[in-house]
Protein backbone atom coordinates (compact mmCIF):
# COMPACT_ATOMS: atom_id res chain seq x y z
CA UNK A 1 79.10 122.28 87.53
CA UNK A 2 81.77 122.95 90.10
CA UNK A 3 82.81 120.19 92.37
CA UNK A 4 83.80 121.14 95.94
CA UNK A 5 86.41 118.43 96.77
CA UNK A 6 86.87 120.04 100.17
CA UNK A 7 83.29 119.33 101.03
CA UNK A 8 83.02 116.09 99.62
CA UNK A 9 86.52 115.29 101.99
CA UNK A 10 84.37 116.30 104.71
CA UNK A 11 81.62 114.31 103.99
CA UNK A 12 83.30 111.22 103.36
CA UNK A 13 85.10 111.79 106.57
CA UNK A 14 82.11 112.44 108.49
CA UNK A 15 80.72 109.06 107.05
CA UNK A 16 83.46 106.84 107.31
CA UNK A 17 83.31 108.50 111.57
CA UNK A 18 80.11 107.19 111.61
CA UNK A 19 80.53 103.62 110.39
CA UNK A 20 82.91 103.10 112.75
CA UNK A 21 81.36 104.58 115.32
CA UNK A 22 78.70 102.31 114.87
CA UNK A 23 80.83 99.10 114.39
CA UNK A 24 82.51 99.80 117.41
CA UNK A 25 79.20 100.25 119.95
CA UNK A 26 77.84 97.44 118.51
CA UNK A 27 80.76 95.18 119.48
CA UNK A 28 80.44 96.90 122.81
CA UNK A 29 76.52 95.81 122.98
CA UNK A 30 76.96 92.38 121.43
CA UNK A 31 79.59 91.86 124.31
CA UNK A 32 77.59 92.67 127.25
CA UNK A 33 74.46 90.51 125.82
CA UNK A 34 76.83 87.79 125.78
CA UNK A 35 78.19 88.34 129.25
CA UNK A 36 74.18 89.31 130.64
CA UNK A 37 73.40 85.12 129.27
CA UNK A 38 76.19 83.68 130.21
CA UNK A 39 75.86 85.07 134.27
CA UNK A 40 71.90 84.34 133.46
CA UNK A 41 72.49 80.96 133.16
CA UNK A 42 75.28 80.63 135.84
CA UNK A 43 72.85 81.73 138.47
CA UNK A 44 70.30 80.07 137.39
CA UNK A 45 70.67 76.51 136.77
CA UNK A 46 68.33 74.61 135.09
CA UNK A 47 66.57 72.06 137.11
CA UNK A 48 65.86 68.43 135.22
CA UNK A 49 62.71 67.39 137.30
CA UNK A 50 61.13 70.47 135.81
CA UNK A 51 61.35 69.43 132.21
């Protein structure tokens, strides 16, 4: 059996794209969930006499 290193380079390349790809728009997401609760609870405030 012949090995195709050239396609395997590819392959691993095209892999390793998407891993970091995905590492990188999920920093992105987590990031805007954060900054969606903080301005959430800034605006509104919870109100004691409720509770």
């Amino acid at each position: 059996m012949q090995t195709s290193y050239f396609t395997i380079g590819i392959i691993i390349l095209l892999a390793l794209a998407l891993v970091i790809w995905l590492v990188i728009r999920n920093l992105k997401d987590e990031k805007d969930f954060e900054k969606d609760n903080i301005d959430s609870s800034l605006v509104e405030p919870k109100d004691p006499e409720i509770e």
